[in-house]
Protein backbone atom coordinates (compact mmCIF):
# COMPACT_ATOMS: atom_id res chain seq x y z
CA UNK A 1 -19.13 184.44 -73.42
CA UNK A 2 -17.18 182.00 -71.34
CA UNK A 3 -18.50 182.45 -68.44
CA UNK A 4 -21.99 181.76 -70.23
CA UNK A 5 -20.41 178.25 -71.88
CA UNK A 6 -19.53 177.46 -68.09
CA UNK A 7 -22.48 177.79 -66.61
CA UNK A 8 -24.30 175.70 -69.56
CA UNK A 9 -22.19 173.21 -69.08
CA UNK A 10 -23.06 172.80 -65.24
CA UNK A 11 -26.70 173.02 -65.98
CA UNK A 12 -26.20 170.01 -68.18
CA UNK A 13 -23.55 168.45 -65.55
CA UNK A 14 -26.12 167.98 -62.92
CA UNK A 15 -29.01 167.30 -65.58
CA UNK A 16 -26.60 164.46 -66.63
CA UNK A 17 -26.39 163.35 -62.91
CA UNK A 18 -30.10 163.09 -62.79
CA UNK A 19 -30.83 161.66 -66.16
CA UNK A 20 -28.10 158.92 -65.55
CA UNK A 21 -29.63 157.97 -61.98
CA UNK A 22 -33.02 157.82 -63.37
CA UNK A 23 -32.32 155.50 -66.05
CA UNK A 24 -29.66 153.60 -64.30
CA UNK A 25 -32.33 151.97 -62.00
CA UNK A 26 -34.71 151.22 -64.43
CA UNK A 27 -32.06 149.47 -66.38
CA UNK A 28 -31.52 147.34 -62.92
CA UNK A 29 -34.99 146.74 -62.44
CA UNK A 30 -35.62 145.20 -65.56
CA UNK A 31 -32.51 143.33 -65.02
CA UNK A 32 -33.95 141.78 -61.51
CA UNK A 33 -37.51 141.23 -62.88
CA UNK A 34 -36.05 139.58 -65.73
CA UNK A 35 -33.79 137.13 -63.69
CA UNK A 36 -36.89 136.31 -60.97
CA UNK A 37 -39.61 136.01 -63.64
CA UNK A 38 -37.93 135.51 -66.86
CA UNK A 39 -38.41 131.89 -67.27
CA UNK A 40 -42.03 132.35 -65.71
CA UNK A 41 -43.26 135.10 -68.62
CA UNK A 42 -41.33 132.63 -71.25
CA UNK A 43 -43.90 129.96 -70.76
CA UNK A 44 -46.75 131.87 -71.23
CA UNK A 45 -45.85 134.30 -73.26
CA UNK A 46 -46.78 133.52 -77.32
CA UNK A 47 -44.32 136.25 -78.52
CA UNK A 48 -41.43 138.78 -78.03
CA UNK A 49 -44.04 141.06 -77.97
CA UNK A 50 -46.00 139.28 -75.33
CA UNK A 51 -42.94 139.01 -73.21
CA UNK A 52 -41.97 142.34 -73.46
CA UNK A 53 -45.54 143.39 -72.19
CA UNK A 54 -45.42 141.06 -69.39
CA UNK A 55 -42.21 141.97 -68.19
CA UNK A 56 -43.62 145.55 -68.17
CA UNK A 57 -46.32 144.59 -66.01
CA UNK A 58 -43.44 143.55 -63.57
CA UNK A 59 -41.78 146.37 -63.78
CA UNK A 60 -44.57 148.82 -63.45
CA UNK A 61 -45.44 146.63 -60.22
CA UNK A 62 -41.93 147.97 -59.02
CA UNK A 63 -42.50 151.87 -59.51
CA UNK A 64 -43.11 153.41 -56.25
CA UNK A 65 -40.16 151.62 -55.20
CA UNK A 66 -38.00 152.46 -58.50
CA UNK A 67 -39.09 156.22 -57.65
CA UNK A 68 -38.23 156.11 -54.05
CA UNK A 69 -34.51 154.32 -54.97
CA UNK A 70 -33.79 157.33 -57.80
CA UNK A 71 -34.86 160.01 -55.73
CA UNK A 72 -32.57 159.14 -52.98
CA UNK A 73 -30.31 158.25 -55.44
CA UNK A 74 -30.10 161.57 -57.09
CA UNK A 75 -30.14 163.74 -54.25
CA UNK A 76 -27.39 161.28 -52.77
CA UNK A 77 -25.34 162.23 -55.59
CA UNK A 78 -25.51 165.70 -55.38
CA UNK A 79 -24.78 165.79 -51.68
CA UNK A 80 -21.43 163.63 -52.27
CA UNK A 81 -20.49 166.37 -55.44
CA UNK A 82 -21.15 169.62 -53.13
CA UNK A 83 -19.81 168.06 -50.17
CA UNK A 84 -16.11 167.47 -52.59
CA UNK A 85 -16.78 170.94 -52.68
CA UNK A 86 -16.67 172.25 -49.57
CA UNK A 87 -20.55 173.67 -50.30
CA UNK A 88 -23.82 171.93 -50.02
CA UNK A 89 -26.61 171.53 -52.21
CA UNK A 90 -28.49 174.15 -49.69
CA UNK A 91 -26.53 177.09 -50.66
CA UNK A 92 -25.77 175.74 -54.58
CA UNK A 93 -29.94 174.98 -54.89
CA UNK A 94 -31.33 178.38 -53.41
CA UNK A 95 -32.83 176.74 -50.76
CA UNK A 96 -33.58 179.78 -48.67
CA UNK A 97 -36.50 181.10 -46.50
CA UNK A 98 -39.46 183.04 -47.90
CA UNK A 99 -41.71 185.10 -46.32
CA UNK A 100 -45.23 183.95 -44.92
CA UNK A 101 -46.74 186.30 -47.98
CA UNK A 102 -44.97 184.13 -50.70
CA UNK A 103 -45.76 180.69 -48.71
CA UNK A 104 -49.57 181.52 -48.57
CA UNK A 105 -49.85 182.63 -52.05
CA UNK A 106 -48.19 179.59 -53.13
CA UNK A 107 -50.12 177.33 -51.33
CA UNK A 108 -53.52 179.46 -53.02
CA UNK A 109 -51.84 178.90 -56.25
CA UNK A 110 -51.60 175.30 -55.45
CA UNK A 111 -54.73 174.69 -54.72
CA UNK A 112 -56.27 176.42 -57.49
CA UNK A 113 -53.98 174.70 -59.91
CA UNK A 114 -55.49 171.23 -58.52
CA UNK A 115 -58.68 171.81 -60.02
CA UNK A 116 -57.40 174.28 -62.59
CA UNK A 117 -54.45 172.12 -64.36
CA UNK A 118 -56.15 168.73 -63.73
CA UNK A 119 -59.78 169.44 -64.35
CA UNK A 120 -58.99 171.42 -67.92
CA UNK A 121 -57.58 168.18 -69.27
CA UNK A 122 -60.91 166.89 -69.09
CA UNK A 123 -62.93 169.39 -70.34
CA UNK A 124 -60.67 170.44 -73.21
CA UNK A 125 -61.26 167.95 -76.17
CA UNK A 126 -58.26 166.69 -76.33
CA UNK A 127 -58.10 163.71 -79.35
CA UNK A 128 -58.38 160.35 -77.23
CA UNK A 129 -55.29 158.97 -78.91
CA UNK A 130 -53.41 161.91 -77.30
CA UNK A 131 -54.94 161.46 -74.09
CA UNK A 132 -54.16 157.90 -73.73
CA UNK A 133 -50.14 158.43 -72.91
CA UNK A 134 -51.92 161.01 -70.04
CA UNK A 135 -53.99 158.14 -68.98
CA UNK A 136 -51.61 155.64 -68.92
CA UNK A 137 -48.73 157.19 -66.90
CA UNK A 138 -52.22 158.32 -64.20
CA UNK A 139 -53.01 154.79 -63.97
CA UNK A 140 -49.46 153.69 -63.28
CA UNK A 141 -49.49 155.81 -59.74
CA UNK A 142 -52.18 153.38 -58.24
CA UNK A 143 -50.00 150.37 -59.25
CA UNK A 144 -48.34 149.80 -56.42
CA UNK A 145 -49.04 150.36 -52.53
CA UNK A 146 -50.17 154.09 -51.24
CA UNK A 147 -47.40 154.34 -48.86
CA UNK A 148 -44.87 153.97 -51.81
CA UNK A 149 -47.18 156.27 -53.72
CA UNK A 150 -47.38 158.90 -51.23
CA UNK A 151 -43.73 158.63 -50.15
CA UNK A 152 -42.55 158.75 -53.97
CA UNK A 153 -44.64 160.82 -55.67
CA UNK A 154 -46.33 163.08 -53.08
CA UNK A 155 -43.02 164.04 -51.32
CA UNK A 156 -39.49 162.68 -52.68
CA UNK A 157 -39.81 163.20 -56.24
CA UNK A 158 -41.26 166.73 -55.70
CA UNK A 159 -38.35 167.65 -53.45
CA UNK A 160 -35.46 165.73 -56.01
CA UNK A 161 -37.16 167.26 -59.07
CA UNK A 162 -36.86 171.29 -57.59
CA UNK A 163 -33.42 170.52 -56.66
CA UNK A 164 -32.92 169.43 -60.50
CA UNK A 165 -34.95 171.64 -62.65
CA UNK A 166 -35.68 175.08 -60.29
CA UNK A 167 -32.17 174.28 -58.56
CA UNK A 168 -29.78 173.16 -60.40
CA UNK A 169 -30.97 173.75 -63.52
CA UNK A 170 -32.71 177.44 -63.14
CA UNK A 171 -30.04 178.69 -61.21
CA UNK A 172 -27.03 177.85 -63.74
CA UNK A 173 -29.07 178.88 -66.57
CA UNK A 174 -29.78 182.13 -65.28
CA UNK A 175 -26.16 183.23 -65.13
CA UNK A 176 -25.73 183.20 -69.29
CA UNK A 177 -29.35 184.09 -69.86
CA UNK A 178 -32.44 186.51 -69.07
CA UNK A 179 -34.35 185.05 -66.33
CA UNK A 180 -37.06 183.95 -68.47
CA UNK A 181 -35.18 182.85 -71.03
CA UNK A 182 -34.23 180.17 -68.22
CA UNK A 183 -37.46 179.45 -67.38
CA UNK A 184 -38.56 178.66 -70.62
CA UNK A 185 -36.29 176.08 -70.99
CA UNK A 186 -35.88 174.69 -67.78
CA UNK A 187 -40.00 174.06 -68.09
CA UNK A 188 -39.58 172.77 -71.47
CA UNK A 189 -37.30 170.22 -70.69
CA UNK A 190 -39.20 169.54 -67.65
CA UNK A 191 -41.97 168.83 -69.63
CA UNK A 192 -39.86 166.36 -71.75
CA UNK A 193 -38.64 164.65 -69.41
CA UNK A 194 -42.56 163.88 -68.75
CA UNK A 195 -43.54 161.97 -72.25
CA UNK A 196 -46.19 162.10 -74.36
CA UNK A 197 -47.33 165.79 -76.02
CA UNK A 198 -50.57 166.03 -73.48
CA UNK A 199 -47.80 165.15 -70.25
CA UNK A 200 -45.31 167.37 -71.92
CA UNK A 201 -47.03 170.36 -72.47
CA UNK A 202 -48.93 169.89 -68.63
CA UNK A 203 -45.83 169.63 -66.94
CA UNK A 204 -44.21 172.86 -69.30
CA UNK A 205 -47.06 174.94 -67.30
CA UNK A 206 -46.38 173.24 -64.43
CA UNK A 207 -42.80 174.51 -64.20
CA UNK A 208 -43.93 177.85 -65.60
CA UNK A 209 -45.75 178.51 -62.68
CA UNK A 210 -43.29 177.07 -60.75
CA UNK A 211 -40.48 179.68 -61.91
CA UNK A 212 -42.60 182.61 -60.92
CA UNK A 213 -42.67 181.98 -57.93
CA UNK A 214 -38.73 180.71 -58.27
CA UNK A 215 -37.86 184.17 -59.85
CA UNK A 216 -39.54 186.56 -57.06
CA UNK A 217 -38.65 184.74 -54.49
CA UNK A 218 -35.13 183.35 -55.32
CA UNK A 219 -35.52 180.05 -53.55
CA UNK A 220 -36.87 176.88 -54.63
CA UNK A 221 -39.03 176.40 -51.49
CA UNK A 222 -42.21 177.59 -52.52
CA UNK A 223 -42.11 175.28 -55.75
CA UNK A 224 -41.72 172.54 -53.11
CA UNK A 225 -44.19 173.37 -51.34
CA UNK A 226 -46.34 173.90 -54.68
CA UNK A 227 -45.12 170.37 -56.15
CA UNK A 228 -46.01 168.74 -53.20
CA UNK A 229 -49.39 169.50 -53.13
CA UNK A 230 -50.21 168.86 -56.48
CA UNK A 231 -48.54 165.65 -56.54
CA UNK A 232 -50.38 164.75 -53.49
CA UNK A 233 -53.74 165.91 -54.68
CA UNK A 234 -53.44 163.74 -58.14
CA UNK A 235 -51.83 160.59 -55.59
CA UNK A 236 -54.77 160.34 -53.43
CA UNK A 237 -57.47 160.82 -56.50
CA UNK A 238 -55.54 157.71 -58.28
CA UNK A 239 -56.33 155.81 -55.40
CA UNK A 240 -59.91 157.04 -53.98
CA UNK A 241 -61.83 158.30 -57.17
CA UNK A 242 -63.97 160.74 -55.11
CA UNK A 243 -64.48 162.42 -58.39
CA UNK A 244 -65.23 159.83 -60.87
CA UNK A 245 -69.05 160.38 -60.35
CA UNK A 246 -68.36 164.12 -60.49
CA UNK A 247 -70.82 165.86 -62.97
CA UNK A 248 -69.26 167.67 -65.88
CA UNK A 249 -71.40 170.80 -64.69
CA UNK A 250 -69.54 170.82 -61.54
CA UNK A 251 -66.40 169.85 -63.09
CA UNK A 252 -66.34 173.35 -64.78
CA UNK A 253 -67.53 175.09 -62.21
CA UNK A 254 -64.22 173.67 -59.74
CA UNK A 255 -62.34 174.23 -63.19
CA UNK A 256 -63.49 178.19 -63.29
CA UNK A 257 -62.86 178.91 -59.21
CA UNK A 258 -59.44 177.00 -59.38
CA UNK A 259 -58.07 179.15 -62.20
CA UNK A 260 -59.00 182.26 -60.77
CA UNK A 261 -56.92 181.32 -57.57
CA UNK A 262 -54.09 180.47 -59.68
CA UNK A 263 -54.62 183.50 -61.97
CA UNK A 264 -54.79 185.68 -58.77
CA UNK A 265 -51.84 184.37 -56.57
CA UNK A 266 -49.79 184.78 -59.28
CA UNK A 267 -50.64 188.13 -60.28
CA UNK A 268 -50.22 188.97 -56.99
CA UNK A 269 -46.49 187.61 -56.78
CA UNK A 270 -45.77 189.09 -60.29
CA UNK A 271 -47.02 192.71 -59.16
CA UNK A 272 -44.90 192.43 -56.06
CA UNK A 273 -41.59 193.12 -55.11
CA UNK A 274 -38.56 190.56 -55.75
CA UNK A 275 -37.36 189.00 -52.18
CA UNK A 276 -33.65 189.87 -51.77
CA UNK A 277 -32.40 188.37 -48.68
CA UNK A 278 -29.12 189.03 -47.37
CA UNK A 279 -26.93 185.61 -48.11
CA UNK A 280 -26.22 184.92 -44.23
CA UNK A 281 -29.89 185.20 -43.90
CA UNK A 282 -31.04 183.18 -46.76
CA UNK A 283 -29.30 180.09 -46.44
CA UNK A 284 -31.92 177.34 -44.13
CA UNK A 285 -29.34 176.01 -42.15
CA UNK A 286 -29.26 172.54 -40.00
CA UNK A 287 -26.73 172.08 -37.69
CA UNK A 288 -24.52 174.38 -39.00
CA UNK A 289 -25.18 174.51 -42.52
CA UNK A 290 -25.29 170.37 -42.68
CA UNK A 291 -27.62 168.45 -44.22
């Protein structure tokens, strides 16, 4: 039972880490938007309220970079912690290699799950009040430059967030309970950590599929890999709306194909066998084991 306490309390160690970073540079951009444009908002805004949206506007102009700072920031974090020590976050994040099976189903599964996971939000009728918390954090990613976009959202927060939740999280969690016991609530607080009830329960899913692919293969690559893509795919659609004229016949149909990818890759990776790699072969090492 101790030993279960133990590793709790490390799940929520490095969740703290995370949590802390992420708000931590919020709370300092607000505090620079507020010194450069403070007096600016407060002559033209009629109300706190007013303000308060203004500032917002600011601040949301600031994302990509905000993303790109925490990210680093995070990650940063962890590196000084393992490196006190004498580990890395490598070997205490399962970072290890998977075979070329496991990378191309995940990459199927991926690409099923972009027209899957994002197309079924608009063909399910999901109440508009609901949907607007969904639409709001979407609209957000084309706020500031692509490059920031891409660089944030399409490749460092998919990389900080496995280390986290499939990493950090998973791993400790899995020591005091079944496997998917872990799962469930590493994706569920995933999925909080998302907002709103539509973004929550997307993102619980999200991790859900995630974890399969975490549990069989016992490495957090392929959910990389996985994350990447979709972040990328719903990136580049905020910023070129190739599908805005899309009909809602062909919506369906992309809807349909992409879910039997995702249905199939992971079936596949359930019905196999669970990758044990020897340890001195399932570390990814750079220059020795440094990173």
């Amino acid at each position: 039972m101790k030993k279960v306490f133990i590793q709790i309390l490390k799940a929520l160690g490095y969740f703290a880490v995370y949590f802390t970073a992420q708000n931590l540079v919020m709370m300092i951009a607000g505090f620079l938007v507020s010194m450069k444009y403070g007096a600016q908002i407060k002559e033209t805004a009629a109300s706190y309220e007013e303000y308060m949206a203004q500032a917002q506007q600011y601040i949301n102009s600031y994302t990509g970079i905000c993303l790109i700072v925490s990210a680093i920031l995070v990650l940063l974090t962890y590196f000084i912690i393992e490196k006190v020590k004498k580990t890395s976050i490598i070997k205490e994040t399962d970072v290890k290699k998977v075979s070329g099976k496991h990378i191309g189903l995940t990459v199927i599964a991926a690409v099923g799950g972009m027209f899957f996971l994002n197309f079924m939000l608009s063909i399910l009728p999901i109440p508009s009040d609901l949907m607007g918390d969904l639409t709001s954090g979407m609209s957000k990613l084309s706020s500031y430059p692509l490059w920031q976009a891409l660089l944030a959202n399409a490749l460092l927060v998919p990389v900080m967030e496995e280390v986290v939740f499939r990493g950090y999280l998973f791993s400790r969690l899995s020591k005091a309970m079944p496997e998917i016991a872990a799962a469930l609530i590493t994706s569920a607080i995933f999925g909080i950590c998302h907002g709103g009830i539509v973004w929550a329960a997307w993102a619980f899913v999200f991790g859900m599929i995630i974890c399969v692919f975490r549990m069989k293969t016992g490495s957090i690559i392929p959910g990389i890999i996985f994350h990447i893509i979709m972040n990328t795919f719903a990136t580049l659609t905020s910023y070129i709306p190739v599908f805005d004229s899309m009909t809602k016949t062909v919506m369906i149909v992309l809807t349909i194909a992409g879910g039997i990818l995702l249905a199939g890759s992971l079936a596949v990776t359930i019905a196999g066998k669970k990758t044990v790699l020897a340890e001195k072969n399932a570390e990814v090492t750079i220059s020795s084991a440094k990173i």
